[in-house]
C-alpha atoms as a PDB file:
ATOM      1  CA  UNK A   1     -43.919 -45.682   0.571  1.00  0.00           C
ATOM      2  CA  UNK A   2     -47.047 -45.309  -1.170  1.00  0.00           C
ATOM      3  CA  UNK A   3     -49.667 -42.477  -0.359  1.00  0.00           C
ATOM      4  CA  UNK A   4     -53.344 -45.157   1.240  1.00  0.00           C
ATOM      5  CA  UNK A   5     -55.155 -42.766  -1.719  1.00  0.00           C
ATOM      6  CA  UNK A   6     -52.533 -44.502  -4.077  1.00  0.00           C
ATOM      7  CA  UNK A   7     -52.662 -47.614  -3.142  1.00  0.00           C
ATOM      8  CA  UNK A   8     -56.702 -47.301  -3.156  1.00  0.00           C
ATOM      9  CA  UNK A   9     -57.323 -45.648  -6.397  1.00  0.00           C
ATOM     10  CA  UNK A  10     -54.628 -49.301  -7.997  1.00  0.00           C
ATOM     11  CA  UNK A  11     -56.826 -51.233  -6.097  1.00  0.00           C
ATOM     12  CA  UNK A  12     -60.072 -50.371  -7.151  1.00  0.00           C
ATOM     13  CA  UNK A  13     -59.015 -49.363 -10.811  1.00  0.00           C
ATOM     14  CA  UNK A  14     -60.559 -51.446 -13.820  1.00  0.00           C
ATOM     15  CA  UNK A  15     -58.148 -54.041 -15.196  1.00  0.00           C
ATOM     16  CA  UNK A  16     -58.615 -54.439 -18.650  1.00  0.00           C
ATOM     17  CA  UNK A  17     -59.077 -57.777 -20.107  1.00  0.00           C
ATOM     18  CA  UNK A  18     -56.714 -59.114 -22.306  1.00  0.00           C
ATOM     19  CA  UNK A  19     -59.224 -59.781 -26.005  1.00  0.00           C
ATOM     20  CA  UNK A  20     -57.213 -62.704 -26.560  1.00  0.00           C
ATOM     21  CA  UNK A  21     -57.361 -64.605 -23.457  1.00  0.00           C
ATOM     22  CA  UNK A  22     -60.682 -66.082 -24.264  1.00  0.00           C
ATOM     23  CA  UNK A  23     -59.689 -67.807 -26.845  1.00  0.00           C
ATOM     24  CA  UNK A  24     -56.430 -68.528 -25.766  1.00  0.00           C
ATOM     25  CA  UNK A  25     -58.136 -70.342 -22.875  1.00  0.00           C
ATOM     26  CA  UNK A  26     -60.238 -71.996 -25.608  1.00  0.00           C
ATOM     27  CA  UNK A  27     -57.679 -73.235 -27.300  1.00  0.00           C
ATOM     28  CA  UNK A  28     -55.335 -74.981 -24.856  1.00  0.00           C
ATOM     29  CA  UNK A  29     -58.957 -76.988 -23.739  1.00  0.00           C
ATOM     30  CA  UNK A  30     -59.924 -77.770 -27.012  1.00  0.00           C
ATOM     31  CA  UNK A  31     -55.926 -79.184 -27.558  1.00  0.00           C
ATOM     32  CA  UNK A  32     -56.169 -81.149 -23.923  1.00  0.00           C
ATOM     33  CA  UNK A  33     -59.131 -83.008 -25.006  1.00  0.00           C
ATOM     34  CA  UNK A  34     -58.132 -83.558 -28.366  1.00  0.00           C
ATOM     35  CA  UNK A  35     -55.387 -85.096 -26.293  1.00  0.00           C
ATOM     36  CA  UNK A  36     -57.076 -86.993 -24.115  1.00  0.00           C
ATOM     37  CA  UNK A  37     -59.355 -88.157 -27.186  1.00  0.00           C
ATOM     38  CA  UNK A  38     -56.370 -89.407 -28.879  1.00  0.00           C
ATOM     39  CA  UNK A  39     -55.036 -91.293 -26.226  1.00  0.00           C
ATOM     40  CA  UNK A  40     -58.682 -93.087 -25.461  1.00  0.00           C
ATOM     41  CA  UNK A  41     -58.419 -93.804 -29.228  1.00  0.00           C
ATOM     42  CA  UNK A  42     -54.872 -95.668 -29.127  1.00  0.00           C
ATOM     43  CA  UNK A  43     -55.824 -97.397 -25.752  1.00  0.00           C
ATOM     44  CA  UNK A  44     -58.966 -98.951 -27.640  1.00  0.00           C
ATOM     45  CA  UNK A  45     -56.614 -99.824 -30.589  1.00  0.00           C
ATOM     46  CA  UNK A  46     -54.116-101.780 -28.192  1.00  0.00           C
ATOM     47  CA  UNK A  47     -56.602-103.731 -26.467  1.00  0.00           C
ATOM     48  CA  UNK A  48     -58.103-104.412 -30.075  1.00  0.00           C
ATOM     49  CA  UNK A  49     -54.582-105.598 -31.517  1.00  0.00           C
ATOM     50  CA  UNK A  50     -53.783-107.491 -28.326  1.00  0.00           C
ATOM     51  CA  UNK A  51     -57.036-109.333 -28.108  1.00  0.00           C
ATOM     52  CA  UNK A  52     -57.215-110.134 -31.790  1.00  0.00           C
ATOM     53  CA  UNK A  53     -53.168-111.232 -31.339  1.00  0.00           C
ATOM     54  CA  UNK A  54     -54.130-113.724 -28.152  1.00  0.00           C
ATOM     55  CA  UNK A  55     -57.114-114.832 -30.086  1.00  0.00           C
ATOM     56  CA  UNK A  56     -55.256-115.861 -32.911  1.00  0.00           C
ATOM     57  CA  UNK A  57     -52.407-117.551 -30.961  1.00  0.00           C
ATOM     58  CA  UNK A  58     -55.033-119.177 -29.536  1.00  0.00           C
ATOM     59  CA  UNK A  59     -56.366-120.668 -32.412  1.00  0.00           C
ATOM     60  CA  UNK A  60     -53.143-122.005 -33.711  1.00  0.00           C
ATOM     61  CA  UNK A  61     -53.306-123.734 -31.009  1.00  0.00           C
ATOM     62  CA  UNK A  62     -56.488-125.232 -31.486  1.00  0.00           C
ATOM     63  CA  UNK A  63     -55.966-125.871 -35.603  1.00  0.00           C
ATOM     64  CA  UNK A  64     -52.609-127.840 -34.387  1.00  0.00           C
ATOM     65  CA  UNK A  65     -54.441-130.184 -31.824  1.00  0.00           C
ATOM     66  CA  UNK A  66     -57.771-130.466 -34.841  1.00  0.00           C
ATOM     67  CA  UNK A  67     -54.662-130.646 -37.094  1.00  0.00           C
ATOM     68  CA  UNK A  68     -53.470-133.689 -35.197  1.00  0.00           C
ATOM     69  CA  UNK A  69     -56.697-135.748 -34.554  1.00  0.00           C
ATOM     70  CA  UNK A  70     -57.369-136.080 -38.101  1.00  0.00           C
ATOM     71  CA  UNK A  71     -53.727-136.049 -39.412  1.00  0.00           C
ATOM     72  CA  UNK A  72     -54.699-134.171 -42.650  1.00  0.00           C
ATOM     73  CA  UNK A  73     -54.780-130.552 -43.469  1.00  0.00           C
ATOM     74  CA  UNK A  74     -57.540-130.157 -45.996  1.00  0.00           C
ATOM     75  CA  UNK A  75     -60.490-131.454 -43.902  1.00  0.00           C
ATOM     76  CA  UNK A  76     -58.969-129.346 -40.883  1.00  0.00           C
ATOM     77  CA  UNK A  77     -59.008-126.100 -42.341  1.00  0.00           C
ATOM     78  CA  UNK A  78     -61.858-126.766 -44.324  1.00  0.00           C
ATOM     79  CA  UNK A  79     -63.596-128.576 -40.909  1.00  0.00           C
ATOM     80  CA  UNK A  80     -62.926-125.539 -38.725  1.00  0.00           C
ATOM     81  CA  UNK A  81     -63.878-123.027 -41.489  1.00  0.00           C
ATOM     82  CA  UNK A  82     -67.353-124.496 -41.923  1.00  0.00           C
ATOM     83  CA  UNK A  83     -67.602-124.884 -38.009  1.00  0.00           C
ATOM     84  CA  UNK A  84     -66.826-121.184 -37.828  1.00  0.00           C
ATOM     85  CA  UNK A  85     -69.038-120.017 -40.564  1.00  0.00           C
ATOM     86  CA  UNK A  86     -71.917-122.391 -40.399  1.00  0.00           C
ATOM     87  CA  UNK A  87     -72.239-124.091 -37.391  1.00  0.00           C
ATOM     88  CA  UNK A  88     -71.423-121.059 -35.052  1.00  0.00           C
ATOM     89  CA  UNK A  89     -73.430-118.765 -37.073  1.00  0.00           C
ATOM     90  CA  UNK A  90     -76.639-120.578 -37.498  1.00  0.00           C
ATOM     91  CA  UNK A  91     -76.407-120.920 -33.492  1.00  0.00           C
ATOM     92  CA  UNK A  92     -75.816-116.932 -33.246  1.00  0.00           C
ATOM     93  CA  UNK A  93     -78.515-116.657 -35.566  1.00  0.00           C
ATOM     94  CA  UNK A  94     -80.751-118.262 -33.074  1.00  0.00           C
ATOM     95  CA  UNK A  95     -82.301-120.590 -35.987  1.00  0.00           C
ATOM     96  CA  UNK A  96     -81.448-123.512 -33.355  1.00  0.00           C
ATOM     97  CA  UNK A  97     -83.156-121.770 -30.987  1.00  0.00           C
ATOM     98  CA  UNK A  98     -80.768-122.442 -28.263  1.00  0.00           C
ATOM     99  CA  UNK A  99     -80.572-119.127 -26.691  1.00  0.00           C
ATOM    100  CA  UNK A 100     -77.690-117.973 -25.316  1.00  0.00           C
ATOM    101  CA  UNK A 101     -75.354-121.098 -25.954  1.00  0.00           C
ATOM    102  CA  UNK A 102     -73.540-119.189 -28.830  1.00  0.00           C
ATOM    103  CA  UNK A 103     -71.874-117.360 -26.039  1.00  0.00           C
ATOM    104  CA  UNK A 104     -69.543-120.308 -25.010  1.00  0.00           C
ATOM    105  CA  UNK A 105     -68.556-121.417 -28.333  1.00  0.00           C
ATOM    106  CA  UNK A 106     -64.669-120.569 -29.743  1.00  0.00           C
ATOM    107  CA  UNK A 107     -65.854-118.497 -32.312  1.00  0.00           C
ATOM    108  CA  UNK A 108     -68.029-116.342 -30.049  1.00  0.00           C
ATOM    109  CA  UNK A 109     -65.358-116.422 -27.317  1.00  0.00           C
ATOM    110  CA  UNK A 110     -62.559-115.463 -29.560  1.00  0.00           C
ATOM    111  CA  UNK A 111     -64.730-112.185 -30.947  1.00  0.00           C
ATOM    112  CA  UNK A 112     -65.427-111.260 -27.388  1.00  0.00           C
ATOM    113  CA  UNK A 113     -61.521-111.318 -26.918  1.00  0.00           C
ATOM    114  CA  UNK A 114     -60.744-108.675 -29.469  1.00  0.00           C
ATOM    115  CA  UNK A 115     -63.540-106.349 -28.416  1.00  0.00           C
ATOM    116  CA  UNK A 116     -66.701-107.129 -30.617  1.00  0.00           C
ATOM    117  CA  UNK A 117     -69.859-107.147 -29.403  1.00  0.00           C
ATOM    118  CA  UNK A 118     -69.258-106.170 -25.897  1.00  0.00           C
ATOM    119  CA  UNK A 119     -73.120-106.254 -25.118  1.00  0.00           C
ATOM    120  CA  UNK A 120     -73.932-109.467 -27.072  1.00  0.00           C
ATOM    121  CA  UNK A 121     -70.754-111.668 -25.966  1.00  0.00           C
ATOM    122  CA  UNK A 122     -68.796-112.873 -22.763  1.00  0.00           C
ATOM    123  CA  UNK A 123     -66.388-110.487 -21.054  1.00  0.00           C
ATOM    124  CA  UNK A 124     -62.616-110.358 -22.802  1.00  0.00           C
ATOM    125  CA  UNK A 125     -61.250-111.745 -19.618  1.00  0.00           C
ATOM    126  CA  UNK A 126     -63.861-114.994 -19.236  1.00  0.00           C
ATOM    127  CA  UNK A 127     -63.453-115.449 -23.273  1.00  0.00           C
ATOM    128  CA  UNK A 128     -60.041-115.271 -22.604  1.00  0.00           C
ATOM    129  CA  UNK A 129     -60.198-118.511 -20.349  1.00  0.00           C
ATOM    130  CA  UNK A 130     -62.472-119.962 -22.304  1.00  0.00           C
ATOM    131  CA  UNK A 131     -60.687-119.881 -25.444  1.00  0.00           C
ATOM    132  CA  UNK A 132     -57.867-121.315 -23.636  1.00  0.00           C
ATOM    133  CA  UNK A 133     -59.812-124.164 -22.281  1.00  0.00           C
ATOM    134  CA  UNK A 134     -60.957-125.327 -25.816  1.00  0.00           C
ATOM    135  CA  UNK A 135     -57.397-124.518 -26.987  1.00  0.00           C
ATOM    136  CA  UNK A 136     -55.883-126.726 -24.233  1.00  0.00           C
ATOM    137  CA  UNK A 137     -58.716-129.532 -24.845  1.00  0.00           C
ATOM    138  CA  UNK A 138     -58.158-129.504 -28.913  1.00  0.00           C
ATOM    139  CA  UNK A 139     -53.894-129.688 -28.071  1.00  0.00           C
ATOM    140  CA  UNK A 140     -54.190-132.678 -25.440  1.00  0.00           C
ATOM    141  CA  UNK A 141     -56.946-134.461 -27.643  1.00  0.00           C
ATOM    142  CA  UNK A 142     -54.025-133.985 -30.912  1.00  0.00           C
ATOM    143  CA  UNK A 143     -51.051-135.165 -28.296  1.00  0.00           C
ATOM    144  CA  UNK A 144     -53.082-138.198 -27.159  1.00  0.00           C
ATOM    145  CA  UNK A 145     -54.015-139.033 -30.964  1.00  0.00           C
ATOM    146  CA  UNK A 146     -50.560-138.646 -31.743  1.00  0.00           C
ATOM    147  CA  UNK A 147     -49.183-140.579 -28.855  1.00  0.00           C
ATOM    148  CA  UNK A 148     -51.582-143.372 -29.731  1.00  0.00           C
ATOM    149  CA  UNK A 149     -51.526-143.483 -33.503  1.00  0.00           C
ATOM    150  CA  UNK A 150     -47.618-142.789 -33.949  1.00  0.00           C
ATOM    151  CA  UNK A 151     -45.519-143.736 -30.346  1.00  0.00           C
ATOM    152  CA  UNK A 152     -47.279-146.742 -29.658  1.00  0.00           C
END
């Protein structure tokens, strides 16, 4: 058994730090939060790729119901293009001055569904709907057209 003047004089003796701990200990945090940064990064990039993915399922099924009422694909594309590109962004642009009707329109609500403009545009999950509404409204308008026009 140890002498008490032992065991005092290994208790109160200096310990000598290690030089490398320091940046041993700087190293594993800089690695965990390079870490977590990566993982932040690839959560951002799902949700990107899976909004952009609904969106554009979405869309196919509004060009097929568009696709339907007017039975020919030239002036679809070409009417849903200019719809897109002109008539959505002269609203956005405000030149209507309209205010904040942009916001509801399937261009708008299909950015806000891959991420863009998060300040500017509906939330993902209300664009979401939305986009789905004008979706279901463009396929039921094309299945009544067709139902009309061809079945009967």
């Amino acid at each position: 058994m140890p002498e008490i003047q032992e065991v005092f004089r290994m208790a109160t003796q200096k310990v000598r730090p290690d030089p490398e701990a320091l940046d041993r200990q700087h190293r594993g945090q800089r690695r965990r939060v390079a870490q977590k940064r990566a993982a932040v990064y690839a959560l951002v990039a799902l949700l990107l790729v899976a909004g952009a993915t609904g969106a554009a399922a979405l869309w196919a099924a509004i060009g097929v119901g568009v696709g339907a009422v007017v039975r020919h694909q030239v002036p679809t594309v070409v009417g849903i293009c200019a719809w897109l590109l002109f008539v959505e962004g002269l609203l956005a642009g405000d030149l209507v001055g309209l205010g904040d009707v942009f916001k509801f329109l399937p261009g708008s609500a299909a950015a806000a569904i891959s991420g863009q403009e998060p300040g500017t545009l509906l939330a993902p999950a209300a664009s979401l709907v939305l986009l789905g509404a004008y979706a279901a409204a463009a396929a039921l308008g094309g299945a009544m057209a067709t139902s009309r026009r061809d079945v009967g």
